[in-house]
Protein backbone atom coordinates (compact mmCIF):
# COMPACT_ATOMS: atom_id res chain seq x y z
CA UNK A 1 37.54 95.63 -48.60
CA UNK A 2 34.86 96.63 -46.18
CA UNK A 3 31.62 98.18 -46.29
CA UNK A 4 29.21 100.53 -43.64
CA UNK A 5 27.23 99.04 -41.21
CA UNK A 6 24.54 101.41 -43.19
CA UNK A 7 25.53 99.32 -46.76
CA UNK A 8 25.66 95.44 -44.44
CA UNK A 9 21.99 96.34 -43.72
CA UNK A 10 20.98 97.07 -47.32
CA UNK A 11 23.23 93.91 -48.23
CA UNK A 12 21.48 91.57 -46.17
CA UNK A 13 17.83 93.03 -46.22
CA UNK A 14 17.49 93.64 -42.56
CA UNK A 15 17.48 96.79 -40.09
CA UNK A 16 20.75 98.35 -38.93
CA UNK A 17 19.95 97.56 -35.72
CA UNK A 18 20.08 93.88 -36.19
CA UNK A 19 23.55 94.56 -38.22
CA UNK A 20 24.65 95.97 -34.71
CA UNK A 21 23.31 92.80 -33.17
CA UNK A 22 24.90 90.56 -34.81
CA UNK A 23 28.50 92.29 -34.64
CA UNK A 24 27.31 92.17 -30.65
CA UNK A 25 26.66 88.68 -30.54
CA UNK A 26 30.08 87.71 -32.77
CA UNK A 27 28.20 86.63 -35.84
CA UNK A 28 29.22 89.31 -38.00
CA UNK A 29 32.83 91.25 -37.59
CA UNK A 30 33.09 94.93 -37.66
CA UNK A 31 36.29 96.52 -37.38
CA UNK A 32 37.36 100.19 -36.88
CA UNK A 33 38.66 102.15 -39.75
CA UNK A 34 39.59 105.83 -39.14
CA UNK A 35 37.23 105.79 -36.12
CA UNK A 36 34.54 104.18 -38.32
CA UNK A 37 32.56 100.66 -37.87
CA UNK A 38 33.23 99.07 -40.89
CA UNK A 39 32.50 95.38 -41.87
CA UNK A 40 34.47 93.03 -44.21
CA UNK A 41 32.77 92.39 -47.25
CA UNK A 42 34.19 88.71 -47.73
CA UNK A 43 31.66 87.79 -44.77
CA UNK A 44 29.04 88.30 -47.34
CA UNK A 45 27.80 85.71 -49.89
CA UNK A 46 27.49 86.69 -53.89
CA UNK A 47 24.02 85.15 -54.18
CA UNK A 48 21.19 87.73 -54.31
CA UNK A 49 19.63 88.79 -51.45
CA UNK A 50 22.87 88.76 -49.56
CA UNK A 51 23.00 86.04 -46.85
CA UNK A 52 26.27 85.58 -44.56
CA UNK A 53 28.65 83.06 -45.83
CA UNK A 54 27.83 79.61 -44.15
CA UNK A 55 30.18 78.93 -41.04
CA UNK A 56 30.97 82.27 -40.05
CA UNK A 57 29.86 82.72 -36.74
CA UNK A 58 32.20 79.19 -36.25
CA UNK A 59 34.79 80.87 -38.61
CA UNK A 60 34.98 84.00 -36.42
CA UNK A 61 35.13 82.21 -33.36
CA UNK A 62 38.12 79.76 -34.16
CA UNK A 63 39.68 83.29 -35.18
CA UNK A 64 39.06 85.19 -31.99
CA UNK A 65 41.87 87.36 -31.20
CA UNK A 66 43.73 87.46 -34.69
CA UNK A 67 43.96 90.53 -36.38
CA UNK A 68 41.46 91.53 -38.70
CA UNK A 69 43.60 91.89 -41.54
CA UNK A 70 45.08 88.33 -41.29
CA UNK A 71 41.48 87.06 -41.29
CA UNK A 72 40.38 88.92 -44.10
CA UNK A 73 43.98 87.49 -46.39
CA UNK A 74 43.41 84.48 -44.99
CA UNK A 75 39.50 83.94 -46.13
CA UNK A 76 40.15 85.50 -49.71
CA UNK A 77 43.46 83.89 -50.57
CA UNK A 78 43.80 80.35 -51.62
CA UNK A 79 45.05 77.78 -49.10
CA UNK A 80 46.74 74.45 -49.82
CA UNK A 81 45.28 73.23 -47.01
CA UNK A 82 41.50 73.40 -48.66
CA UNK A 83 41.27 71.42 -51.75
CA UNK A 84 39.32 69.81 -53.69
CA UNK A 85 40.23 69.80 -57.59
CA UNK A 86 42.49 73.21 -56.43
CA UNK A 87 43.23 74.86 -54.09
CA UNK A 88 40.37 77.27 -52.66
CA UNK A 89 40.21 80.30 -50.41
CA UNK A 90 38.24 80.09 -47.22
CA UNK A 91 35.07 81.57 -48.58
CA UNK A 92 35.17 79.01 -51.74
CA UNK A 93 35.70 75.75 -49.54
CA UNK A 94 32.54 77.34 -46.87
CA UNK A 95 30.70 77.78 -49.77
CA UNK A 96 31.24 74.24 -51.22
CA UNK A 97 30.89 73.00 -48.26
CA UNK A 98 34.18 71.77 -47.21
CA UNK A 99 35.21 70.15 -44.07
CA UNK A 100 34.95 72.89 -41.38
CA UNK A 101 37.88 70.84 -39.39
CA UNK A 102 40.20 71.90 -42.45
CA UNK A 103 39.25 75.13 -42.43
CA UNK A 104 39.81 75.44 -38.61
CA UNK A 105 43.22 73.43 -38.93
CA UNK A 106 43.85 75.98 -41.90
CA UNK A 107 43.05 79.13 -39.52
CA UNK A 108 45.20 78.36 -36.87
CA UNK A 109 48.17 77.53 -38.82
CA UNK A 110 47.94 80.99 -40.66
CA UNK A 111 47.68 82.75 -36.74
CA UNK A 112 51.93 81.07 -36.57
């Protein structure tokens, strides 16, 4: 699922300017969706006000390159590779503050 730039603004309590900003600077990915910016909503954390889910500007760079839609399975399906008690997707383990190195191990094997 993804979101406007317009809605990531609202989300996060800031301009849309610095929304564009951050895409620019690779802490935030947009994609293009019928010739719209769009940005995945799994980037974003539940809490309220919004923040960005902890890691991602690391998260997005170990992922540089792989398709957008890989990413987004990848972050919001569970992965044997993160557990804990069970097996967690990529947002869960960022969130309870998992290794990062198993997350990054975890990433590249789901690029093969």
């Amino acid at each position: 699922m993804t979101t406007s730039v317009s809605r990531a603004a609202t989300l996060l309590t800031i301009p849309q300017g610095e929304v564009r900003g951050l895409i620019a600077a690779g802490r935030l990915l947009a994609v293009l969706v019928d010739g719209e910016q769009r940005v995945p909503l799994w980037q974003f954390t539940e809490e309220s006000p919004r923040d960005l889910l902890p890691g991602l500007e690391q998260i997005l760079s170990s992922a540089d390159g792989m398709d957008w839609r890989l990413l987004s399975a990848f972050m919001t399906t569970p992965q044997r590779a993160l557990k804990m008690n069970l097996a967690l997707n990529a947002i869960e383990w960022a969130h309870v503050g998992g290794a990062e190195d198993s997350l990054f191990s975890a990433l590249e094997a789901a690029r093969d």
